[in-house]
N, C-alpha and C. Protein backbone atom coordinates (compact mmCIF):
# COMPACT_ATOMS: atom_id res chain seq x y z
N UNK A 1 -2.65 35.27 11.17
CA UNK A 1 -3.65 35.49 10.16
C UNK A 1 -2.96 35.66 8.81
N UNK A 2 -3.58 34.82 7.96
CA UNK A 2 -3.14 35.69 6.42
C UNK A 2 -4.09 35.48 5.77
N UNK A 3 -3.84 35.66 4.56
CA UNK A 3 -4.96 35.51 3.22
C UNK A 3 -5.26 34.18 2.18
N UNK A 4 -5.64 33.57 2.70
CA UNK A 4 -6.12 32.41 1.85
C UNK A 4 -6.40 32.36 0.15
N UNK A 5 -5.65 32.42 -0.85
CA UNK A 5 -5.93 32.10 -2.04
C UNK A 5 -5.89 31.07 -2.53
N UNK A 6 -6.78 30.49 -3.19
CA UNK A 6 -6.68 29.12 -3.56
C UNK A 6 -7.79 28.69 -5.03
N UNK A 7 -7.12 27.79 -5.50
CA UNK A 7 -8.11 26.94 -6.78
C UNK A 7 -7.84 25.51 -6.76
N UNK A 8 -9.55 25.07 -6.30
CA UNK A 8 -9.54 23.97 -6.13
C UNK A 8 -10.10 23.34 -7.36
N UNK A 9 -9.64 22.20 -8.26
CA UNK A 9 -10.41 21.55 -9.22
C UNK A 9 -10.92 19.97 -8.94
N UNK A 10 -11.75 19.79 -9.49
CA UNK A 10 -11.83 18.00 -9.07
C UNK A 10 -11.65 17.56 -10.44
N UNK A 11 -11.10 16.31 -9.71
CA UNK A 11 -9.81 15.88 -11.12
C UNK A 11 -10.36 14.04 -11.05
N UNK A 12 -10.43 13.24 -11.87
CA UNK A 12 -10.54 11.71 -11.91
C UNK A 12 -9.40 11.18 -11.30
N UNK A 13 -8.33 11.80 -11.59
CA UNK A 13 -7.31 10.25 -10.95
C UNK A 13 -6.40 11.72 -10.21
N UNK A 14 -5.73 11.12 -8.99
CA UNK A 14 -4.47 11.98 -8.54
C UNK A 14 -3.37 11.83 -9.53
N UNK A 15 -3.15 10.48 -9.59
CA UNK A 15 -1.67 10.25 -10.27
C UNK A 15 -1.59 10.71 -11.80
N UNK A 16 -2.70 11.21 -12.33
CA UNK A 16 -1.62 11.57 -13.35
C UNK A 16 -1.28 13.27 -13.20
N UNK A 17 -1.45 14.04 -12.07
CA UNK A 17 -0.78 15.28 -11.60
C UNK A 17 0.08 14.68 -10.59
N UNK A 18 0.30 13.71 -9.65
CA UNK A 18 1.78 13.38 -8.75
C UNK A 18 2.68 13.18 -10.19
N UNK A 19 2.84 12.70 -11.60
CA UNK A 19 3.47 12.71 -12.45
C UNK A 19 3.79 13.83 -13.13
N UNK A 20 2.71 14.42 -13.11
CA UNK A 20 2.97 15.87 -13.96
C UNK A 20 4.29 16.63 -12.77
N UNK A 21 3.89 16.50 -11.30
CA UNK A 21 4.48 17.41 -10.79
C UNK A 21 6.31 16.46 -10.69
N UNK A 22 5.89 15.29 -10.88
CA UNK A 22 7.33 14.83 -11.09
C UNK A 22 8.26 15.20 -12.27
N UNK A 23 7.34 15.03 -13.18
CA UNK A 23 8.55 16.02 -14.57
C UNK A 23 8.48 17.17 -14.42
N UNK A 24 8.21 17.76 -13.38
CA UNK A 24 8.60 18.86 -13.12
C UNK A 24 9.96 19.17 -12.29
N UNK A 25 10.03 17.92 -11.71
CA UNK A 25 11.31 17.54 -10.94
C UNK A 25 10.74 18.18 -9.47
N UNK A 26 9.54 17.79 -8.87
CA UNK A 26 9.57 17.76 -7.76
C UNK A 26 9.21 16.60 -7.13
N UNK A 27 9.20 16.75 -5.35
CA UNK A 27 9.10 15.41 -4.93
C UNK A 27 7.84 15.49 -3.71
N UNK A 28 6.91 14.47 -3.31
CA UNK A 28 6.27 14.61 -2.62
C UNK A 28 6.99 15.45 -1.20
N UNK A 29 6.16 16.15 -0.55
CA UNK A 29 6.61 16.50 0.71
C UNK A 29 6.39 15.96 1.52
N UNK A 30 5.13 15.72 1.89
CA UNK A 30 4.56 15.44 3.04
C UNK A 30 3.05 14.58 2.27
N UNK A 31 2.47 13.70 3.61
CA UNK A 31 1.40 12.88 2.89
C UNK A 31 0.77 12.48 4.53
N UNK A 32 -0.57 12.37 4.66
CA UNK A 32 -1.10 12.71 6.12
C UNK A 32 -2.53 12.74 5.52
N UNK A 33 -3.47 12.25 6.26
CA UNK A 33 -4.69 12.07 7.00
C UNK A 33 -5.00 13.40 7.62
N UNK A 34 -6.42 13.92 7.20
CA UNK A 34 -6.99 15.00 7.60
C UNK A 34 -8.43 14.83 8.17
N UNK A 35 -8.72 14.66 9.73
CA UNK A 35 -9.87 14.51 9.96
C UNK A 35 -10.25 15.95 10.24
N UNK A 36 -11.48 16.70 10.14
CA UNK A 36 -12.02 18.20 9.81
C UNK A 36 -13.20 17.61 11.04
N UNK A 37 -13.87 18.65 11.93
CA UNK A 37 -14.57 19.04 12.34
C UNK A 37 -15.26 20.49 11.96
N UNK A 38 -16.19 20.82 11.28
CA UNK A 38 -16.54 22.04 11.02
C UNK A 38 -17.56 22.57 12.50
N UNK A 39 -17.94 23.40 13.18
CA UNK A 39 -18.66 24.02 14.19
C UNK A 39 -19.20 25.53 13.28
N UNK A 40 -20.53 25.17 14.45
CA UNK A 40 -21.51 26.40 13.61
C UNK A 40 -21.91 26.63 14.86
N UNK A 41 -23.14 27.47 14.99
CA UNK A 41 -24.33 27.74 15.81
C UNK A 41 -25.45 27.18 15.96
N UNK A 42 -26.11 26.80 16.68
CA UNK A 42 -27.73 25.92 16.42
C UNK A 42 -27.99 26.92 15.28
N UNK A 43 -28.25 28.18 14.90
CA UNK A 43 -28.83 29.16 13.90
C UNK A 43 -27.77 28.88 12.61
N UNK A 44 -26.68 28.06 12.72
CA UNK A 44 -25.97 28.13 11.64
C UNK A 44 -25.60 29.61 10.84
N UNK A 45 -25.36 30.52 11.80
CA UNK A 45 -24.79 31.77 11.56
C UNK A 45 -23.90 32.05 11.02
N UNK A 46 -22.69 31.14 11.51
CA UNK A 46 -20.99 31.30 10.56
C UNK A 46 -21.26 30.48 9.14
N UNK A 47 -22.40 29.38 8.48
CA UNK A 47 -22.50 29.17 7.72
C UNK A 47 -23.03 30.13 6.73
N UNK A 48 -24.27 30.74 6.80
CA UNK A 48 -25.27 31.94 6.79
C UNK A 48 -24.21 32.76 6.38
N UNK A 49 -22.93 33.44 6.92
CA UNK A 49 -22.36 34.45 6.83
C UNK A 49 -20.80 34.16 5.81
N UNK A 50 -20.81 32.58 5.22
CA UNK A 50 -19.98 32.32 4.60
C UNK A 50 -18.88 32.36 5.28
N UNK A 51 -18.61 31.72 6.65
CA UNK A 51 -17.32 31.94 7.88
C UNK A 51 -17.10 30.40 8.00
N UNK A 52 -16.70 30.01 8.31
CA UNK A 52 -15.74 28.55 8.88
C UNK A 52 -15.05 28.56 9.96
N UNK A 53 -15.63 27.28 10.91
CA UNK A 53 -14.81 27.12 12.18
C UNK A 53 -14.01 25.60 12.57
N UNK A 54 -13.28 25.52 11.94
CA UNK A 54 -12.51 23.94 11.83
C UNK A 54 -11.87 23.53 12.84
N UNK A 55 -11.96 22.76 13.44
CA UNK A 55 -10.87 22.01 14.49
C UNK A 55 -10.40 20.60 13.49
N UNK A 56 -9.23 20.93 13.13
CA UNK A 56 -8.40 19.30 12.29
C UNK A 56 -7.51 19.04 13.02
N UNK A 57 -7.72 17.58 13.08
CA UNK A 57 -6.87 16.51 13.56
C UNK A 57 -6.09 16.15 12.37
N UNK A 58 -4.51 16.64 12.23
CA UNK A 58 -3.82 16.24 11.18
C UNK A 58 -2.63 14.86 11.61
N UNK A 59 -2.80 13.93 10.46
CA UNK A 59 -1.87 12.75 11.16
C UNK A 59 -1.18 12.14 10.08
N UNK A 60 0.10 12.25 9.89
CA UNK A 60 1.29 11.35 9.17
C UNK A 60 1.90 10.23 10.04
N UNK A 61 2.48 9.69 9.86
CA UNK A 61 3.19 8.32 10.22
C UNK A 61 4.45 8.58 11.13
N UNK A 62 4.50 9.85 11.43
CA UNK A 62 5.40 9.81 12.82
C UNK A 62 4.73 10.88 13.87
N UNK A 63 3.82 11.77 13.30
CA UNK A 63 2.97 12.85 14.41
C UNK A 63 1.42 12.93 13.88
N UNK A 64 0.93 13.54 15.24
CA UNK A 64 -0.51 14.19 15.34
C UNK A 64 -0.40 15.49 15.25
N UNK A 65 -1.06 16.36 14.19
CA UNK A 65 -1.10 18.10 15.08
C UNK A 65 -2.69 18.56 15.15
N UNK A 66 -3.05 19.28 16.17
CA UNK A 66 -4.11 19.52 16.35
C UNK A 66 -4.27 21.33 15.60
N UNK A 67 -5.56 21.96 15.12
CA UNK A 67 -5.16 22.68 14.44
C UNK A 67 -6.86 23.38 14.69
N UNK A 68 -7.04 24.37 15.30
CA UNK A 68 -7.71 25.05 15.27
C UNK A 68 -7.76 26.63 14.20
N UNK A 69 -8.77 26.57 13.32
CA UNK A 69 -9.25 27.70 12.24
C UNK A 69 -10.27 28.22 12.15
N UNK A 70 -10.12 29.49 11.79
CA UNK A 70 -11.60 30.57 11.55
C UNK A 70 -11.17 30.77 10.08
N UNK A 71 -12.07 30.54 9.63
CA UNK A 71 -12.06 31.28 7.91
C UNK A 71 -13.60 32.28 7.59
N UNK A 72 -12.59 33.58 7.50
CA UNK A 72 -13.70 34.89 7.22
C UNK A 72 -14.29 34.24 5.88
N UNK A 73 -15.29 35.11 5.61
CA UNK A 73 -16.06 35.14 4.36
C UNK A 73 -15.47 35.80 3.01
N UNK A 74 -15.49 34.94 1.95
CA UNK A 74 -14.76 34.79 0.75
C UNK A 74 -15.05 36.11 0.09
N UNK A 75 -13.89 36.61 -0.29
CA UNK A 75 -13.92 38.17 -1.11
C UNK A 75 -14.66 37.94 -2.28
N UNK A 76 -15.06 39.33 -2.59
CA UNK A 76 -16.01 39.15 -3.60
C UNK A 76 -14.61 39.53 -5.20
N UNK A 77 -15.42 39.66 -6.37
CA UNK A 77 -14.58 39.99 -7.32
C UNK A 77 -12.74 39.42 -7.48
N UNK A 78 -12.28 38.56 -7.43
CA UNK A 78 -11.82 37.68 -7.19
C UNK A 78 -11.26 36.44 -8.12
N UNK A 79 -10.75 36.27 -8.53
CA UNK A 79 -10.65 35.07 -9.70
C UNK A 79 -10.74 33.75 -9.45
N UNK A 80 -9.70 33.87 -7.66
CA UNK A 80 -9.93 32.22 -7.50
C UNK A 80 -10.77 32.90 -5.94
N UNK A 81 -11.03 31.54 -5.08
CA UNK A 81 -11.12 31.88 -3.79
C UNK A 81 -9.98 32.47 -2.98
N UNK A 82 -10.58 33.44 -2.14
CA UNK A 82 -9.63 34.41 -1.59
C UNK A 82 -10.57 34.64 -0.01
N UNK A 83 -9.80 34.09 0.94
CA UNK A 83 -10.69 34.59 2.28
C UNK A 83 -9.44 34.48 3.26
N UNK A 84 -9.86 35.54 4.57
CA UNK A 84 -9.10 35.45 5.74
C UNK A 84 -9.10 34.56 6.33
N UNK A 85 -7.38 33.82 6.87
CA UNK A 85 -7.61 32.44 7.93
C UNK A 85 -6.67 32.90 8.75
N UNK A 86 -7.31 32.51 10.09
CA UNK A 86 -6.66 32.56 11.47
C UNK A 86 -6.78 31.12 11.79
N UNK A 87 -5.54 30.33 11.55
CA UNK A 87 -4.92 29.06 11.77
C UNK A 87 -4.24 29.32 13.01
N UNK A 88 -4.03 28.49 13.94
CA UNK A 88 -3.18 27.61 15.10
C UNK A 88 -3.44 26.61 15.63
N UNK A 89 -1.95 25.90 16.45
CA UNK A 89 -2.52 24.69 17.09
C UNK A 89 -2.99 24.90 18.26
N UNK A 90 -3.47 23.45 18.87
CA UNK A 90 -4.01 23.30 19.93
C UNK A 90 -3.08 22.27 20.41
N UNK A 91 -3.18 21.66 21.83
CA UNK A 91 -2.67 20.53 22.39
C UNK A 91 -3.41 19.44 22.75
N UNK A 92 -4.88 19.68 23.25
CA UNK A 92 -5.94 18.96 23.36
C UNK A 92 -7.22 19.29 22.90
N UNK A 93 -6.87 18.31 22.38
CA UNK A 93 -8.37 18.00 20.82
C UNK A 93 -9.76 17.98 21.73
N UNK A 94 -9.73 16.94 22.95
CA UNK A 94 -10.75 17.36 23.68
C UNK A 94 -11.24 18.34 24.21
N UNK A 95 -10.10 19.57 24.82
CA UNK A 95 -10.51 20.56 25.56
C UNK A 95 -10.99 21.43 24.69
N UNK A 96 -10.38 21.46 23.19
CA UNK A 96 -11.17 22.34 22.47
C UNK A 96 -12.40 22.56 22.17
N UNK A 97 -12.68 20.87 21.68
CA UNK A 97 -14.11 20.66 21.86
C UNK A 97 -15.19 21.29 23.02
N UNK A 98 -14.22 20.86 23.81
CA UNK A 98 -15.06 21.30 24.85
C UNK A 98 -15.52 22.99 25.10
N UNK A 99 -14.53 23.59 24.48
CA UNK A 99 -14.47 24.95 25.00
C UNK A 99 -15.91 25.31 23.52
N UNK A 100 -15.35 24.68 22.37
CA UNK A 100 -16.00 25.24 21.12
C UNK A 100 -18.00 25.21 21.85
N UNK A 101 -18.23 24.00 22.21
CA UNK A 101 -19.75 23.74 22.97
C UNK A 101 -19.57 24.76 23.66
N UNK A 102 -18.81 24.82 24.87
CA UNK A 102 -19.09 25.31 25.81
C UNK A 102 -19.38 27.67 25.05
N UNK A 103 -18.75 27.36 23.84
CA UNK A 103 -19.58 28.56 23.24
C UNK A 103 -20.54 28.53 23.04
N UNK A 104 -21.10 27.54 22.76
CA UNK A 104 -22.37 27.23 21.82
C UNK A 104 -22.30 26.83 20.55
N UNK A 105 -21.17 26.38 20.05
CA UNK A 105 -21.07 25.48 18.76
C UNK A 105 -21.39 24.00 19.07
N UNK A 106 -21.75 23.55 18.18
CA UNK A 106 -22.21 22.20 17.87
C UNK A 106 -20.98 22.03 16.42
N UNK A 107 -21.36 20.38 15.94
CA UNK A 107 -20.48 19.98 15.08
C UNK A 107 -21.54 20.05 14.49
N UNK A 108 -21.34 20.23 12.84
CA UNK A 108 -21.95 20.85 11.80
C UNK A 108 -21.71 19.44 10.66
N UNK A 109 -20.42 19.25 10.51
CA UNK A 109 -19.83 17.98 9.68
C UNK A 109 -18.60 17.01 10.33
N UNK A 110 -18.35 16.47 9.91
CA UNK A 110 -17.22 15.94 10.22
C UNK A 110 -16.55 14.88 9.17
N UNK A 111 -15.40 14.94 8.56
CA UNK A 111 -15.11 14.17 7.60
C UNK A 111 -13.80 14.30 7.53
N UNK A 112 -13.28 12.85 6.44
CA UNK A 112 -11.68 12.55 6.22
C UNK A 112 -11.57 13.18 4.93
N UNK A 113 -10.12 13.45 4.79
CA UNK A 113 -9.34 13.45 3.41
C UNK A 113 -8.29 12.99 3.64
N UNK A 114 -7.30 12.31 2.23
CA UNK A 114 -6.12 11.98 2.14
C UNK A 114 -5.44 13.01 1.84
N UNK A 115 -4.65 13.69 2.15
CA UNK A 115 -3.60 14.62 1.35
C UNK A 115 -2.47 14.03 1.01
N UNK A 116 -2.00 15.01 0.23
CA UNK A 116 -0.41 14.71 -0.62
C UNK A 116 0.06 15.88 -0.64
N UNK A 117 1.22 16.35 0.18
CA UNK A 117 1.29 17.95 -0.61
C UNK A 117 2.54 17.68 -1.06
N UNK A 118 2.76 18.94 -2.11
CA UNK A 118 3.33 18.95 -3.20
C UNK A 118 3.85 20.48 -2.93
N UNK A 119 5.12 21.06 -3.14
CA UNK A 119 5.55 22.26 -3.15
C UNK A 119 5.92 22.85 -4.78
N UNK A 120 5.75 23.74 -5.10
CA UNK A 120 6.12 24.43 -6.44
C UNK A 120 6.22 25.83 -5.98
N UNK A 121 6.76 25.98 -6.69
CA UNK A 121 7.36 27.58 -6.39
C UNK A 121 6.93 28.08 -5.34
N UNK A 122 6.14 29.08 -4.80
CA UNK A 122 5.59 29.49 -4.11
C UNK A 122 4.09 29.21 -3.55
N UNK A 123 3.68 28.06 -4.12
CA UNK A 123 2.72 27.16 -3.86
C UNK A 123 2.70 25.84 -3.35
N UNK A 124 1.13 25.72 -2.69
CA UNK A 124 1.18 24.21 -2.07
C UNK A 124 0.25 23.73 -2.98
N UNK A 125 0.68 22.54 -3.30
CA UNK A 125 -0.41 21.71 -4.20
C UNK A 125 -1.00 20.60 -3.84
N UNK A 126 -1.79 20.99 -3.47
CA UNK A 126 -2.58 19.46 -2.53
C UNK A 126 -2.83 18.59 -3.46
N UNK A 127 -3.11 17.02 -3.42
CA UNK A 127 -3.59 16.63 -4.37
C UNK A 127 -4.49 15.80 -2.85
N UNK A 128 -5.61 15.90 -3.62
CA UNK A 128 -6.83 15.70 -1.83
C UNK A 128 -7.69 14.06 -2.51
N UNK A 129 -7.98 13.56 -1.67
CA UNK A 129 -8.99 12.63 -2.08
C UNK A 129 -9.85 12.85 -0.69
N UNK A 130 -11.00 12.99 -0.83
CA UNK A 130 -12.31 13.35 -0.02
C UNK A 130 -12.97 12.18 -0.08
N UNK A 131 -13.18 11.46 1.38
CA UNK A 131 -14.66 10.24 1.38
C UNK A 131 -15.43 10.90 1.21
N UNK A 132 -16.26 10.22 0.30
CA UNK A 132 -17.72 10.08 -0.64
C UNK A 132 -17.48 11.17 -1.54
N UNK A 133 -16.82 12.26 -2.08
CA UNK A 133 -17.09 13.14 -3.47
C UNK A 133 -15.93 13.20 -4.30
N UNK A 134 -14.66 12.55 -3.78
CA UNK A 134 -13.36 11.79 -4.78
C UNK A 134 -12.20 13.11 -4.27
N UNK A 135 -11.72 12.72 -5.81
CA UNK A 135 -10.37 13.55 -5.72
C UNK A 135 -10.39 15.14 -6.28
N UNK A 136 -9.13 15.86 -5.94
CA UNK A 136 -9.33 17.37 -6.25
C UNK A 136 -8.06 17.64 -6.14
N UNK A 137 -7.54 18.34 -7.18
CA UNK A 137 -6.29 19.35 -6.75
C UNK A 137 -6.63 20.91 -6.40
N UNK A 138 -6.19 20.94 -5.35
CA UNK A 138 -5.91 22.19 -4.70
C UNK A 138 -4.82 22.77 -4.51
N UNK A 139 -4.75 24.07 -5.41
CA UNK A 139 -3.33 25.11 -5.26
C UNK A 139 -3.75 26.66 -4.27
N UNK A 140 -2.53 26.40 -3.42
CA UNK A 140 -2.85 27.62 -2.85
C UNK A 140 -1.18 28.41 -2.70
N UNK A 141 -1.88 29.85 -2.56
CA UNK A 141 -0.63 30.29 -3.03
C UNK A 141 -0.69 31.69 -2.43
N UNK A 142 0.81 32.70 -2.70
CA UNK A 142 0.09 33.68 -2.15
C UNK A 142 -0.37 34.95 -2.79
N UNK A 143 -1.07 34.89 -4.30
CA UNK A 143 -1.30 35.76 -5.00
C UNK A 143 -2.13 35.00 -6.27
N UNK A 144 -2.81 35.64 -6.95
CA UNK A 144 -3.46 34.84 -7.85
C UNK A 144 -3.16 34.34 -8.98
N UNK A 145 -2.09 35.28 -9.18
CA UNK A 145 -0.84 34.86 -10.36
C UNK A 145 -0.29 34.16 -10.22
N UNK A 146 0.56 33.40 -8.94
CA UNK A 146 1.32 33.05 -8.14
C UNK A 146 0.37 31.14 -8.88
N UNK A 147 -1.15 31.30 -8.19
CA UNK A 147 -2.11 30.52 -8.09
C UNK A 147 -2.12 30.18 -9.91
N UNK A 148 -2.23 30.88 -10.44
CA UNK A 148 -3.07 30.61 -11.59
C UNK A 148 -1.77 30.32 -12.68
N UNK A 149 -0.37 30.66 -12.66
CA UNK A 149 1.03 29.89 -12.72
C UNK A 149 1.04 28.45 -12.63
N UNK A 150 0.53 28.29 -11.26
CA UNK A 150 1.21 26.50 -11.01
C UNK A 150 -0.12 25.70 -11.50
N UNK A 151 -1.37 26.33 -11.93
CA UNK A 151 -2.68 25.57 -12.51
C UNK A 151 -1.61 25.28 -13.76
N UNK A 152 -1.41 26.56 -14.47
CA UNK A 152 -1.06 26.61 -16.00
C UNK A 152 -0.31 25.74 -16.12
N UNK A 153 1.10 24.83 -15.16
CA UNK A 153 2.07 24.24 -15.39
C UNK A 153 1.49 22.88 -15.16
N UNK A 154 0.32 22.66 -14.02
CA UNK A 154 -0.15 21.33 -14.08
C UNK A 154 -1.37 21.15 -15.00
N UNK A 155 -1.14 21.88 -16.18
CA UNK A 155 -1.94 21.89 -17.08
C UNK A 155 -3.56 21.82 -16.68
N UNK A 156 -3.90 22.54 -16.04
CA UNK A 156 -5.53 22.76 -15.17
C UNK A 156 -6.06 24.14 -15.70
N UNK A 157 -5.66 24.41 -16.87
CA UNK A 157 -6.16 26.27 -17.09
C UNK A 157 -7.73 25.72 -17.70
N UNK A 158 -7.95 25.01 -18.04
CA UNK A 158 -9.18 24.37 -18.91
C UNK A 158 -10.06 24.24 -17.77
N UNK A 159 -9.68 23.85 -16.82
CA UNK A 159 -10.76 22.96 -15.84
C UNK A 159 -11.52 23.97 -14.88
N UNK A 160 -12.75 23.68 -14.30
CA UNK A 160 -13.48 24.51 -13.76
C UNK A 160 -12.66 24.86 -11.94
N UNK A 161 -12.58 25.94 -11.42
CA UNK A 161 -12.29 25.46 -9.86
C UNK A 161 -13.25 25.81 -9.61
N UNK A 162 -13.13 25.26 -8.38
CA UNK A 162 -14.67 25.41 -7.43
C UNK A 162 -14.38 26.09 -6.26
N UNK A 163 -15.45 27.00 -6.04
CA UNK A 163 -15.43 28.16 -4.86
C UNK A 163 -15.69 27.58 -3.60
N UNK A 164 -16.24 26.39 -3.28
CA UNK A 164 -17.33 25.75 -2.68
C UNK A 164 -16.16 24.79 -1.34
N UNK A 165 -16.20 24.90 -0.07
CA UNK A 165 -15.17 24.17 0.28
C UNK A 165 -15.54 22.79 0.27
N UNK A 166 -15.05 21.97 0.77
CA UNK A 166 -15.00 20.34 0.76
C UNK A 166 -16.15 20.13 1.75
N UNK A 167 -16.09 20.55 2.88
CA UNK A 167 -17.92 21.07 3.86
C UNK A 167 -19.01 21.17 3.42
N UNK A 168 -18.73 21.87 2.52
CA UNK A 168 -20.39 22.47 1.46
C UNK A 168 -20.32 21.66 0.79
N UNK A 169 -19.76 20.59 -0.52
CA UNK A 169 -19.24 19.80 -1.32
C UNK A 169 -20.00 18.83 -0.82
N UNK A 170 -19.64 18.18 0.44
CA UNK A 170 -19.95 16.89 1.07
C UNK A 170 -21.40 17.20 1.64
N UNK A 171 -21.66 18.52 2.24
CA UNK A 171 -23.58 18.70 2.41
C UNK A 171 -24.24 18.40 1.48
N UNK A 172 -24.17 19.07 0.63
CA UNK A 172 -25.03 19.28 -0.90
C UNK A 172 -24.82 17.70 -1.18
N UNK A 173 -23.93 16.75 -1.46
CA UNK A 173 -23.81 15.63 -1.70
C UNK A 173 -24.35 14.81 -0.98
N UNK A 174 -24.83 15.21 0.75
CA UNK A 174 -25.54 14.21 1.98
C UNK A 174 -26.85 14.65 1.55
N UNK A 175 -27.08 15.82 1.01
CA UNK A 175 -28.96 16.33 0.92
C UNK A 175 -29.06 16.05 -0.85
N UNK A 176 -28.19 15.67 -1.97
CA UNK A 176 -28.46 14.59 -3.10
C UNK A 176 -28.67 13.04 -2.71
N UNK A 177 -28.27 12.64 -1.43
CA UNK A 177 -28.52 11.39 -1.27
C UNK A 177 -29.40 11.24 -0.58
N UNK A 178 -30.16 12.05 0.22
CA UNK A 178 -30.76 11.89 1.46
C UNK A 178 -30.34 11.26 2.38
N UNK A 179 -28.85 11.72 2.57
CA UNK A 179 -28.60 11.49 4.14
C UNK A 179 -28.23 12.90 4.86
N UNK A 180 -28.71 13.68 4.66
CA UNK A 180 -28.61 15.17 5.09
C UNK A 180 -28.46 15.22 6.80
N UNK A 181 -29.01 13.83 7.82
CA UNK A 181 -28.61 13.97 8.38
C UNK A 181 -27.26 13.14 9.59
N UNK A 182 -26.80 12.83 8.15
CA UNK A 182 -25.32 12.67 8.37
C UNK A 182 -24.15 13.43 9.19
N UNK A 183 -23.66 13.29 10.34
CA UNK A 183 -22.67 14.20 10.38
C UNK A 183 -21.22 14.08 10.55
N UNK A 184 -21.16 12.61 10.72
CA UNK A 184 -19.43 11.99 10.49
C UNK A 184 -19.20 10.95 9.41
N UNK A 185 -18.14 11.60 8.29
CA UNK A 185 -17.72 10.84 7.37
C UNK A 185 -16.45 10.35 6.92
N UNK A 186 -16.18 8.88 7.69
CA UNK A 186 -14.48 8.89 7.50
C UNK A 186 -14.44 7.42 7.40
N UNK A 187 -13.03 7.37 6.62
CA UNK A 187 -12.84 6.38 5.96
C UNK A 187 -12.79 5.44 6.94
């Protein structure tokens, strides 16, 4: 378990922050495919209560990791987002599934992102592209100073972040289009 801090912004293009973070003299780390399963309740309770239940399928060009998460409900008073995550893997993507139903979860969403991560000091800097609502940089870090440091250096102190995860992002965006009942979105 630890503490999730993070500021996410949505940005028009990635590349001109993979540049920023290059005159900074860093180098991509890692770059991977993120398929997300979110699980709720038929009552949509862990949504209701601002909680998250993710099973991701993460995949780069030499591995798969399977990755089961709970994310508590986002602290209040707060500057950026700040919530509890209990992250680990799994070995089979099916059995999880299976076990998650066999609670009584259903799949809620399901969708891709591209990642890029990016290391800076004591931060990860995602630079994300999301099917159907675009791109976003996301810094997470482990303090808000820590967080609100590596915005200031990728020159993001101007820009709005958003509290809202990429789940909620992509709902609100299926019930603006009227496809609300959408529930897998991948490239």
């Amino acid at each position: 378990m630890h503490l999730e801090i993070e500021a996410k912004i949505k940005v028009e293009n990635l590349d001109i922050y993979a540049q920023r973070l290059k005159k900074l003299g860093l180098h991509l780390h890692r770059q991977y495919t993120q398929r997300d399963y979110f699980f709720d309740f038929p009552d949509r309770s862990l949504f209701q209560s601002d909680c998250g239940l993710r099973l991701r399928v993460q995949t780069d060009d030499k591995n798969q990791q399977i990755l089961l998460c709970h994310k508590g409900p986002r602290s209040a008073d707060t500057l950026f987002k700040s919530r509890r995550e209990i992250e680990f893997t799994v070995d089979d993507l099916n059995a999880a599934r299976e076990l998650l139903e066999a609670l009584g979860c259903q799949v809620s969403i399901a969708f891709e992102k591209r990642r890029f991560l990016w290391v800076l000091d004591e931060c990860s800097i995602c630079l994300d592209e999301v099917i159907e609502i675009g791109y976003f940089v996301e810094i997470e870090g482990p303090s808000e100073q820590a967080v609100d440091d590596a915005r200031a250096q990728l020159q993001l102190t101007d820009e709005p972040h958003i509290t809202e995860s990429y789940a909620a992002l992509l709902v609100q965006h299926l019930k603006n289009t009227h496809r609300s009942q959408t529930l897998e979105l991948f490239f």
